[in-house]
Protein backbone atom coordinates (compact mmCIF):
# COMPACT_ATOMS: atom_id res chain seq x y z
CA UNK A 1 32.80 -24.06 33.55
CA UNK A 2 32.66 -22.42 30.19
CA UNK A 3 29.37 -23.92 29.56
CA UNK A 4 27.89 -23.35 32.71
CA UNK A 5 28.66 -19.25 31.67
CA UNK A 6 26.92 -19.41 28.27
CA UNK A 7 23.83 -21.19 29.61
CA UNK A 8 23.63 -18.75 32.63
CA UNK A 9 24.33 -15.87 30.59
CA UNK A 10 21.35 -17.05 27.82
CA UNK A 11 18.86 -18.07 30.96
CA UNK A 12 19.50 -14.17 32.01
CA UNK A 13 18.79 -12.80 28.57
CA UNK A 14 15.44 -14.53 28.16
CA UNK A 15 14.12 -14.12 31.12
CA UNK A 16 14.92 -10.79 30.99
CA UNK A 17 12.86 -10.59 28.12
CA UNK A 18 10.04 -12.36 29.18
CA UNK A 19 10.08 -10.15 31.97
CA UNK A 20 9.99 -6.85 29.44
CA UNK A 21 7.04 -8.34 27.18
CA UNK A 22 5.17 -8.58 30.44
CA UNK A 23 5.24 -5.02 31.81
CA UNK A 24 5.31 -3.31 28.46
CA UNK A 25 3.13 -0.41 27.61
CA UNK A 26 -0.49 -0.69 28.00
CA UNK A 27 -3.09 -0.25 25.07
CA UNK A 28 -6.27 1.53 25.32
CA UNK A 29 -9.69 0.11 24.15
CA UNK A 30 -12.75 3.03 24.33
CA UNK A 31 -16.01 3.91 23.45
CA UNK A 32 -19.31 4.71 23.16
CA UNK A 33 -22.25 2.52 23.75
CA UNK A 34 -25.86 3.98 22.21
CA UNK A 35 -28.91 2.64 20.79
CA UNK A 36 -30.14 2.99 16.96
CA UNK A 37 -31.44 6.41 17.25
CA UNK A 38 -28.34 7.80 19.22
CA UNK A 39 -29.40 7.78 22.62
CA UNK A 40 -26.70 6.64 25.04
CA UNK A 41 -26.90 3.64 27.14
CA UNK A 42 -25.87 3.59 30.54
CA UNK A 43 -24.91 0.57 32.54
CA UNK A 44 -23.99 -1.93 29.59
CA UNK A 45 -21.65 -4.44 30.48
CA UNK A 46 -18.27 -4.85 28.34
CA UNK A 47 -15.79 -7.15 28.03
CA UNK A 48 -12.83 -7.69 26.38
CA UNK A 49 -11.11 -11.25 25.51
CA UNK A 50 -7.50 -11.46 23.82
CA UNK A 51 -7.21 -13.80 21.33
CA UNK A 52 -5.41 -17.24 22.35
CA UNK A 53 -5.46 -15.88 26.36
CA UNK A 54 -8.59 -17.09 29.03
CA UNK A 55 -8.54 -13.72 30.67
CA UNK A 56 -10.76 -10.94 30.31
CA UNK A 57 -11.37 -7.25 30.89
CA UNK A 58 -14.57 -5.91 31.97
CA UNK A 59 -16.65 -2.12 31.99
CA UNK A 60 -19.70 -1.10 32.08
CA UNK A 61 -20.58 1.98 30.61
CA UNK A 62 -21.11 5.44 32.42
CA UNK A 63 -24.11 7.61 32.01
CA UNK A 64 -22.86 9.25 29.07
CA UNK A 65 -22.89 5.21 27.79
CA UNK A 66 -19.14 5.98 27.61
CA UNK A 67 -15.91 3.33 28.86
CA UNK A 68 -12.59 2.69 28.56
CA UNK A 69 -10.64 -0.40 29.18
CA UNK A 70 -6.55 -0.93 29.64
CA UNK A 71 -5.09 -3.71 28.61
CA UNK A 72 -1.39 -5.06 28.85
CA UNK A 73 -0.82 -6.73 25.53
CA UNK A 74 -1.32 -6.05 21.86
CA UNK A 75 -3.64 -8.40 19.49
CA UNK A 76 -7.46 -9.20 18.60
CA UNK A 77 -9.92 -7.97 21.46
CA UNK A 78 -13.09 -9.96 21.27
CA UNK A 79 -15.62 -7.24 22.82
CA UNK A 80 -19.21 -8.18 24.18
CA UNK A 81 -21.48 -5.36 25.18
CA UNK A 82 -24.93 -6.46 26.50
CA UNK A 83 -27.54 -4.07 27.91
CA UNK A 84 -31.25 -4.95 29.21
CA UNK A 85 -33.74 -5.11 26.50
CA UNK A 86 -31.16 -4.78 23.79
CA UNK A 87 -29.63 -7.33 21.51
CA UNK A 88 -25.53 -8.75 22.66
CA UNK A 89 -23.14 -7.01 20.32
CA UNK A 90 -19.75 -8.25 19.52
CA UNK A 91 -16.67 -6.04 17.76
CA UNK A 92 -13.41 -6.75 17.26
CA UNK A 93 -10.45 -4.64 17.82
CA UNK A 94 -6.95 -4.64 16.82
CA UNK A 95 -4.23 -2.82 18.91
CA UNK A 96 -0.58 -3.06 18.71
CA UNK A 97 2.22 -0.51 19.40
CA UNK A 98 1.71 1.40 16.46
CA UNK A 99 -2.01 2.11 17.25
CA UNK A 100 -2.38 1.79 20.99
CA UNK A 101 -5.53 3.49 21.07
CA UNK A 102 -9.12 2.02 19.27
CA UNK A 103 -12.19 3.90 19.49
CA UNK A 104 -15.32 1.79 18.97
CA UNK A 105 -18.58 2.73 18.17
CA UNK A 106 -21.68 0.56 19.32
CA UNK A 107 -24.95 0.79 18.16
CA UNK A 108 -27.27 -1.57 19.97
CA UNK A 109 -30.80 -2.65 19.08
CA UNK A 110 -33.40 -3.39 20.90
CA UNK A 111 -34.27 -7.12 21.06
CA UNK A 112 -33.88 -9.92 23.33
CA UNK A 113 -30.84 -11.06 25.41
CA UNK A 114 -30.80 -14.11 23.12
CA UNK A 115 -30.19 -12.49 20.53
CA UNK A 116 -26.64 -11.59 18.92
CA UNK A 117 -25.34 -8.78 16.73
CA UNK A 118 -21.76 -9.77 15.30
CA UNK A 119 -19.81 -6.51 13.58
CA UNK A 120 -16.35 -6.03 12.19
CA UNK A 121 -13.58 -4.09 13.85
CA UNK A 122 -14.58 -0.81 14.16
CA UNK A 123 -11.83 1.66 14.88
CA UNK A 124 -12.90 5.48 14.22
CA UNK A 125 -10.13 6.71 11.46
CA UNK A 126 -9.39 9.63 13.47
CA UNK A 127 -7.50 9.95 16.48
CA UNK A 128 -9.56 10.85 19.31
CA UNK A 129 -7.41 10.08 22.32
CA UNK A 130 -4.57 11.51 21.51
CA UNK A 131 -2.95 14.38 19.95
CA UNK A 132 0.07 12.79 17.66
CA UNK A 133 -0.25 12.35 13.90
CA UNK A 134 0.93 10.03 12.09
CA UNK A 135 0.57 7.20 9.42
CA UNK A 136 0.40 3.11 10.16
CA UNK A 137 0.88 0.41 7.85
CA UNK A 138 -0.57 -2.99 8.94
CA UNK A 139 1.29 -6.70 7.59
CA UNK A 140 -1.55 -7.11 5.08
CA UNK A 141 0.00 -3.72 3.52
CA UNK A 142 3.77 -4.39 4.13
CA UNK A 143 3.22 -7.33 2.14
CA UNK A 144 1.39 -6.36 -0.75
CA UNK A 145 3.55 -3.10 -1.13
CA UNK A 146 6.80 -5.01 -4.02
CA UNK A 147 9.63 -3.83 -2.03
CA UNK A 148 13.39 -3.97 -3.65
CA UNK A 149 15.44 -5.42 -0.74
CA UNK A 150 12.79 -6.65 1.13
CA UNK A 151 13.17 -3.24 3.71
CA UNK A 152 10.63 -1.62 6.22
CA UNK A 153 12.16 1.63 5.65
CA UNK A 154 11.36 1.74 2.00
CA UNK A 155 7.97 2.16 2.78
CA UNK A 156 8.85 5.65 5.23
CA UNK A 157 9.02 7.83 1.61
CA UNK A 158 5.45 6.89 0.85
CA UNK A 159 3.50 8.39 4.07
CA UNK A 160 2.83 12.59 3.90
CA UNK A 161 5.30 14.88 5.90
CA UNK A 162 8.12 13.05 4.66
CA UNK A 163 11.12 13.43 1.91
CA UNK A 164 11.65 10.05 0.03
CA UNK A 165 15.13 11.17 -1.02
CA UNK A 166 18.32 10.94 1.30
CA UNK A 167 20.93 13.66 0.39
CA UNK A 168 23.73 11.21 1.69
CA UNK A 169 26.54 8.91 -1.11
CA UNK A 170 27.07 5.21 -0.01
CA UNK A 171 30.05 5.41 1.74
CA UNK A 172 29.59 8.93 1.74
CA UNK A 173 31.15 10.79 4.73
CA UNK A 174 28.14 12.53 6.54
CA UNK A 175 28.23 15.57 9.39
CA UNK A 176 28.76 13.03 12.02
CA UNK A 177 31.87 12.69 10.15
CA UNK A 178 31.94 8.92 9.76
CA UNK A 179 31.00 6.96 6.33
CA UNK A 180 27.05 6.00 6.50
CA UNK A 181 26.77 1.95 7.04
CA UNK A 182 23.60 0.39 5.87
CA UNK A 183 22.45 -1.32 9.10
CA UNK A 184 21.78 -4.53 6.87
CA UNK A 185 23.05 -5.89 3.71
CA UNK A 186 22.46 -2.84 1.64
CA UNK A 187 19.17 -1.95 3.32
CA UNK A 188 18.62 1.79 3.90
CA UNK A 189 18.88 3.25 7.47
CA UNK A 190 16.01 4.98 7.40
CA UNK A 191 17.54 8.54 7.56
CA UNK A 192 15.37 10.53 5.76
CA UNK A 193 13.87 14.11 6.71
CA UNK A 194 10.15 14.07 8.52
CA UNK A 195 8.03 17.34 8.88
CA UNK A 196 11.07 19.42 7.68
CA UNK A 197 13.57 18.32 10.05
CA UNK A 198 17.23 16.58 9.58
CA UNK A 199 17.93 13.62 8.38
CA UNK A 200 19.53 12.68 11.47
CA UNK A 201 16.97 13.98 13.50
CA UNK A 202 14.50 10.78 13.66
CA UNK A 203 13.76 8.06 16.38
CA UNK A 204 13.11 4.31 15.89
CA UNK A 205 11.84 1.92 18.26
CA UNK A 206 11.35 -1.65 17.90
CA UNK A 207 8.71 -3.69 19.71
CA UNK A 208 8.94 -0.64 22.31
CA UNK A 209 13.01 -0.91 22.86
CA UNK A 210 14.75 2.01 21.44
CA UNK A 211 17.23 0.86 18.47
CA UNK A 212 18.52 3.75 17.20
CA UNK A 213 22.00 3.85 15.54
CA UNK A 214 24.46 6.37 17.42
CA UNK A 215 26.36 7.06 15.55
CA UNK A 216 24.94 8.36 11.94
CA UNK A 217 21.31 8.32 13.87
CA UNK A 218 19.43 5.98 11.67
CA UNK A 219 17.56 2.14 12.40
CA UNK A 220 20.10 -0.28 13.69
CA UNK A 221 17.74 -2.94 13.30
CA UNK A 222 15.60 -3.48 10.14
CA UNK A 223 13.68 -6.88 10.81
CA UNK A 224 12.67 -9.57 8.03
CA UNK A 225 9.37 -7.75 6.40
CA UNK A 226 7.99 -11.13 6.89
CA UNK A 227 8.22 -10.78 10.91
CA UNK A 228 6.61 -6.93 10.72
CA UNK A 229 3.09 -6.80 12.02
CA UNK A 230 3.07 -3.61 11.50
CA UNK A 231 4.60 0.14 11.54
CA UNK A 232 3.78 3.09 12.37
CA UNK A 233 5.46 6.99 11.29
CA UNK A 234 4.63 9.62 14.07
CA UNK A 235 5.37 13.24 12.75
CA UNK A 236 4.80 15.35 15.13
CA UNK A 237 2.83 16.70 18.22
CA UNK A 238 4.28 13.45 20.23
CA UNK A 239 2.72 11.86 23.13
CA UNK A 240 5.32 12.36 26.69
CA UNK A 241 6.53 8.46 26.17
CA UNK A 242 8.17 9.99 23.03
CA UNK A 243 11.65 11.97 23.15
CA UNK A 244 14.96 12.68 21.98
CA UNK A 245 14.02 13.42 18.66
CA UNK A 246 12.66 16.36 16.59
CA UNK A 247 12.04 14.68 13.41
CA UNK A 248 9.39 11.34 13.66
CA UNK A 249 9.03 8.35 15.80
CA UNK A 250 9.02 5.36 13.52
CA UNK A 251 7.57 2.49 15.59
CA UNK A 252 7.91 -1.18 14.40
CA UNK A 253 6.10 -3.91 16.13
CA UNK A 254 7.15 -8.02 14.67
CA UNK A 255 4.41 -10.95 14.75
CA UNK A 256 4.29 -12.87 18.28
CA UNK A 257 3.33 -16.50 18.19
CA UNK A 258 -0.18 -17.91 18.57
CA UNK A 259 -1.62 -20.95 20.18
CA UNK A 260 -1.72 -23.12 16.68
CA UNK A 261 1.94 -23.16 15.11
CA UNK A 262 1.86 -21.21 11.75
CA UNK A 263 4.63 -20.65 9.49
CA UNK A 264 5.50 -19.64 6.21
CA UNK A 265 8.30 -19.59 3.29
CA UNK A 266 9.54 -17.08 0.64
CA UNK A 267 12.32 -17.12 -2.12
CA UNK A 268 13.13 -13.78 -4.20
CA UNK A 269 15.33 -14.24 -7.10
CA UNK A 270 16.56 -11.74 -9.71
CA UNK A 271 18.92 -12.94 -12.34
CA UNK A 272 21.49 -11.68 -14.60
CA UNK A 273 19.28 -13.48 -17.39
CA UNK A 274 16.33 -11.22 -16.87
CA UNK A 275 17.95 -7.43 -16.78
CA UNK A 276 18.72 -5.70 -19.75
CA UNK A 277 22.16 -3.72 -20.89
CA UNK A 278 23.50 -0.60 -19.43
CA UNK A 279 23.16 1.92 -22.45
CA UNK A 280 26.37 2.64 -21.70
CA UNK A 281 28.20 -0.56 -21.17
CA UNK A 282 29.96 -2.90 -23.43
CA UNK A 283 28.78 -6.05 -21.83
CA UNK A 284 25.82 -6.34 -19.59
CA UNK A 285 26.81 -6.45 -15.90
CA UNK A 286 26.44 -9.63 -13.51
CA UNK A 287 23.33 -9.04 -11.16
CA UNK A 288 22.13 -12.55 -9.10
CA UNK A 289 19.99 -11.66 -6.04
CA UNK A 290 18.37 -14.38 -3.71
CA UNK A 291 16.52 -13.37 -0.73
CA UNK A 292 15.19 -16.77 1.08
CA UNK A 293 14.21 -17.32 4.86
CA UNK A 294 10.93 -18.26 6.68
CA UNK A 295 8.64 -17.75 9.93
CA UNK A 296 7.73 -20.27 12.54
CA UNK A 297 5.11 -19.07 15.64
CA UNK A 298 3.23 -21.44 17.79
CA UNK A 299 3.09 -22.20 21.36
CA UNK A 300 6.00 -24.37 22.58
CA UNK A 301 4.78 -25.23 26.23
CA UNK A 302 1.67 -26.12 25.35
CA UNK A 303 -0.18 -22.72 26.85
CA UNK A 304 -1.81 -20.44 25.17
CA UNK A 305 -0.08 -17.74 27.70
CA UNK A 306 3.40 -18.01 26.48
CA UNK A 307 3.93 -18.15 22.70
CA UNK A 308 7.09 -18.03 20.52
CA UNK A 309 7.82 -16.40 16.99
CA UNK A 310 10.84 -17.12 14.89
CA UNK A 311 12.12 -15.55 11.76
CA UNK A 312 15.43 -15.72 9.04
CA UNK A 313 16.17 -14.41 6.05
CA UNK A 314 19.64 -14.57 4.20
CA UNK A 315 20.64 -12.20 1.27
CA UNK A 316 23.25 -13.44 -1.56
CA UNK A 317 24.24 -10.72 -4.04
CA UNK A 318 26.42 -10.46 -6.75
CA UNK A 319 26.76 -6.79 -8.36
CA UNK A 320 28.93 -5.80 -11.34
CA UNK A 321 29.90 -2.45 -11.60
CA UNK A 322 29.84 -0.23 -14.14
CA UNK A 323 32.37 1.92 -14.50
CA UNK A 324 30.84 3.87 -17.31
CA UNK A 325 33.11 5.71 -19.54
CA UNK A 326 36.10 6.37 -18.46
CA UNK A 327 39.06 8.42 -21.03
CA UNK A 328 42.03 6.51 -21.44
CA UNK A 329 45.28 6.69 -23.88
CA UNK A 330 44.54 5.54 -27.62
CA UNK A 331 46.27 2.91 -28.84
CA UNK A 332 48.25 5.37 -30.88
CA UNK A 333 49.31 7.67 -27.88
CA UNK A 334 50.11 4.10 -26.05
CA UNK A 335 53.05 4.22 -28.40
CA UNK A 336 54.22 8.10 -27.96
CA UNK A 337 52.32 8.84 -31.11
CA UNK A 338 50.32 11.75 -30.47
CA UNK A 339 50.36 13.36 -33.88
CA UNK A 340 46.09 13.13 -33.85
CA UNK A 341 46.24 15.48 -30.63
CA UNK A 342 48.72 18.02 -31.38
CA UNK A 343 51.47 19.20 -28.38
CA UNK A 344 50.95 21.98 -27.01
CA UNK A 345 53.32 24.02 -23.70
CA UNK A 346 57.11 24.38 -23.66
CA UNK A 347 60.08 23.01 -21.93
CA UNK A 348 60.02 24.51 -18.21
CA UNK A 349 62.57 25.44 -16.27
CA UNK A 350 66.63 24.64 -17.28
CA UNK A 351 66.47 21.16 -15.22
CA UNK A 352 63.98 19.69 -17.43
CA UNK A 353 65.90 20.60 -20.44
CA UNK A 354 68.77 19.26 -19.01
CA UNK A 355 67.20 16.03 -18.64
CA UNK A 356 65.15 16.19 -22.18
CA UNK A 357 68.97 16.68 -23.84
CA UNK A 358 70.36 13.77 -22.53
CA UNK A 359 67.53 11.18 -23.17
CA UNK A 360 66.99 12.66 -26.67
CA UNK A 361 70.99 12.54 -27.67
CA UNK A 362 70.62 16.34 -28.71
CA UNK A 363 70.04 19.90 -27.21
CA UNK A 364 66.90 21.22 -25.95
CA UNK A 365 66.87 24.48 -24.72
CA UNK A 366 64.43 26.34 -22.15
CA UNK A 367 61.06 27.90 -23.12
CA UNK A 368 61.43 25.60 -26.89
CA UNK A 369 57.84 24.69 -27.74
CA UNK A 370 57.31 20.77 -27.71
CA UNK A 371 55.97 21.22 -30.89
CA UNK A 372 60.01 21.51 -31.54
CA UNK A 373 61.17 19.28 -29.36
CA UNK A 374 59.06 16.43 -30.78
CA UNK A 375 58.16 16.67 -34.51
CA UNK A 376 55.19 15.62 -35.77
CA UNK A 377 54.15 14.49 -32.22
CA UNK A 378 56.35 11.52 -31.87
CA UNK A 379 57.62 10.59 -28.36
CA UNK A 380 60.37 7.80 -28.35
CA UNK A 381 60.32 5.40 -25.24
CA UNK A 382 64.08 6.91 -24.50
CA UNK A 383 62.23 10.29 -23.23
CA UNK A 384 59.77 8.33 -20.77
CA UNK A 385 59.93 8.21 -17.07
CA UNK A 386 61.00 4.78 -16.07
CA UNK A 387 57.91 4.59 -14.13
CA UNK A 388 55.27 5.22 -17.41
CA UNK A 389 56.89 2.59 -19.17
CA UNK A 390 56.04 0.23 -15.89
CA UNK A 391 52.36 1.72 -15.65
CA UNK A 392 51.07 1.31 -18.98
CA UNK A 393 50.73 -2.31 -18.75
CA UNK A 394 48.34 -1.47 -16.09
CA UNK A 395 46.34 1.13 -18.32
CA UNK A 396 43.49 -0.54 -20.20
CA UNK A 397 43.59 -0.83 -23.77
CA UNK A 398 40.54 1.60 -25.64
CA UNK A 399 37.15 -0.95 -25.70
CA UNK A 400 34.16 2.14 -26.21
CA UNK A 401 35.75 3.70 -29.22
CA UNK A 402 39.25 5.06 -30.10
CA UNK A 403 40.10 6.61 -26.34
CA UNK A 404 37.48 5.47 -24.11
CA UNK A 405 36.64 2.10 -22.16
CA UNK A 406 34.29 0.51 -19.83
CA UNK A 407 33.57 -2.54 -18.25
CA UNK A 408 31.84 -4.45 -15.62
CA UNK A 409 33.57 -7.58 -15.21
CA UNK A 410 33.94 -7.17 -11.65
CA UNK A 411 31.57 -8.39 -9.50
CA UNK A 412 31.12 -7.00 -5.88
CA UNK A 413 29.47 -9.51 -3.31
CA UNK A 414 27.25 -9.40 -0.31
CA UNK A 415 26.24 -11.61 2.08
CA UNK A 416 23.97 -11.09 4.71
CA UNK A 417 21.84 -13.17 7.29
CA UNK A 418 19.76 -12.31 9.77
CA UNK A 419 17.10 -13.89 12.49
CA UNK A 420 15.09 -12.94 15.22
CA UNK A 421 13.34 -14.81 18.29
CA UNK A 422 10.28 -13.22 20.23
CA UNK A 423 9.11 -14.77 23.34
CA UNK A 424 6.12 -13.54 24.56
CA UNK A 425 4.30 -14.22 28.17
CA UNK A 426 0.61 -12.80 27.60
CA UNK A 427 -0.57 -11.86 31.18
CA UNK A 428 -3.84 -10.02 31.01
CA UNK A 429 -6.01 -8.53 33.84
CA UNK A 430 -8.89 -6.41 34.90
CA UNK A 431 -7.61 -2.93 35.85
């Protein structure tokens, strides 16, 4: 019966997915169809073929030679514009969550039907169809960018409009009045100020699904930078589909699967071997870091409709800490001898000469400088607390000169896995 939960309760979760990846948000292909001198053409056929899917869109162009075309998933759009008396022209174009809308520009020559023009994707760098700004990076980017920790939202401090420095301690209490919690491993969350506003102020979606933190407002999710096809950083003047937030939208879309199973491998190491020593430390610190995982897309059913993409990557860390230097008892003053750092104060109050008198074996009266009361700076054991003569064993011993020490023999650890799984059902048609 127990089984017979768990398999019910995974059958609802995927379809459930597959039935989100379906009906997500549509994509825009437009543009404007002219010949070599600028004149527009009206009437030119279009159509639009996803890559690894058997279903088209088509247009035809209006008498301004302009069209549009909506499509219902994100990839490579084969487009074919042919015209009477002019040369078949083919462009590509690449749309995905973070770019939803492509503007092409189509310059047709005059020639015969037979006869084929082939040009690369050409999306206008401005943003004609809508109002938002903002800044996208594309996987070709994310991975030639060298990222320490392998994290998306390393890459938010480089784009304009936004502070690369969070104001927030690890393990800092923040205004929400909790301690901040990197979402993974030690990743960052992300919380960093856009166009001037809070820290806390910013959204973050994830292949369309919101996945905001609630808590101290930053990414929940940070996927493998492996599985990122790309991100985008809106920073203001947000379309309607956009609320909730007053600082940026930071949109993250992951690879889907193809028809032809792909995958790929990765190992990053950094070793105690290769770092140098603190300045400041005695010994040099323990610092082993291995990221590993892999990809894996393809089509598992045998259909170029339904595709699947899978990712992991694990994280094994081990950090010593520096403690710097910290001011400790010489090894002098470790035996009451503190004749190279001259007493100063008196005895305060009639109790505490009470007490000094008997542990000493003579009379010590109150307001007598210490400088009295222990000559030449000696202080026998008999005049410690009972619970100093416990806690210097756990005092260390001087190691950074005659009253200082530091060390970083301990080693914190971390270890952190993660995966994801995107199923994808690619259901395109004319609209």
């Amino acid at each position: 019966m127990k089984n017979l939960k768990i398999i019910a309760l995974l059958l609802f979760f995927v379809g459930s997915t597959i039935s989100g990846l379906a009906t997500g948000s549509t994509c825009t292909i437009a543009g404007t169809v002219h010949d070599i001198s600028g004149a527009r053409i009206p009437g030119a056929h279009v159509t639009a073929l996803l890559s690894g899917s058997s279903k088209s869109i088509d247009a035809m162009s209006d008498e301004q030679g302009e069209f549009r075309m909506l499509g219902s998933a994100s990839g490579t759009y084969q487009v074919d514009v042919t015209a009477n008396g002019f040369k078949k022209i083919t462009a590509f174009a690449e749309v995905s969550a973070q770019n939803p809308f492509v503007q092409l520009d189509l310059a047709m020559e005059v020639g015969q039907l037979t006869e084929t023009v082939e040009v690369t994707a050409n999306a206008l760098a401005a943003e004609t169809t809508s109002t938002q700004l903002g800044e996208s990076l594309d996987s070709a980017k994310i991975e030639t960018v060298p990222l320490n920790g392998r994290s998306f939202t390393d890459l938010m401090a480089v784009q304009p409009g936004i502070v690369p420095q969070n104001t927030a301690q690890p393990g800092a209490v923040i205004m929400t009045g909790v301690a901040s919690t990197p979402p993974s491993g030690n990743a960052n969350p992300g919380n960093l100020s856009i166009s001037g506003q809070r820290e806390a102020s910013n959204g973050f979606r994830v292949n369309g699904s919101d996945v905001e933190e609630d808590v101290n407002m930053g990414t929940s999710i940070v996927p493998n930078l492996d599985a990122i096809d790309g991100f985008r950083v809106l920073t203001s003047n947000f379309d309607a589909e956009y609320g909730n937030s007053s600082g940026g939208q930071v949109l993250v879309t992951t690879k889907a699967g193809t028809a032809q199973w792909h995958g790929s491998a990765f190992e990053f190491l950094r070793n105690t071997a290769l770092d140098a020593r603190n300045y400041f430390s005695q010994d040099r610190a323990a610092y082993r870091q291995n990221q590993f995982g892999g990809t894996l897309g393809g089509a598992p059913f045998r259909s170029k409709n339904v595709t699947l993409f899978g990712d992991y990557q694990g994280t094994r860390l081990t950090e010593g800490i520096d403690t710097g230097n910290i001011a400790v008892p010489s090894s002098a003053e470790r035996d009451g001898d503190f004749s190279g750092a001259p007493l100063t104060g008196s005895v305060n109050g009639a109790s505490w000469a009470a007490r000094l008198t008997e542990r000493l074996g003579r009379t010590v009266t109150e307001g007598e400088p210490y400088t009295s009361v222990f000559p030449d700076g000696q202080i026998p054991e008999s005049a410690w607390s009972a619970p100093a003569k416990y806690l210097r064993a756990y005092i260390p011993s001087p190691n950074a000169g005659t009253s200082l020490f530091a060390t970083s023999a301990q080693a914190q650890t971390l270890n952190d896995d993660k995966g994801g799984l995107r199923l994808d059902w690619i259901r395109v048609k004319a609209l």
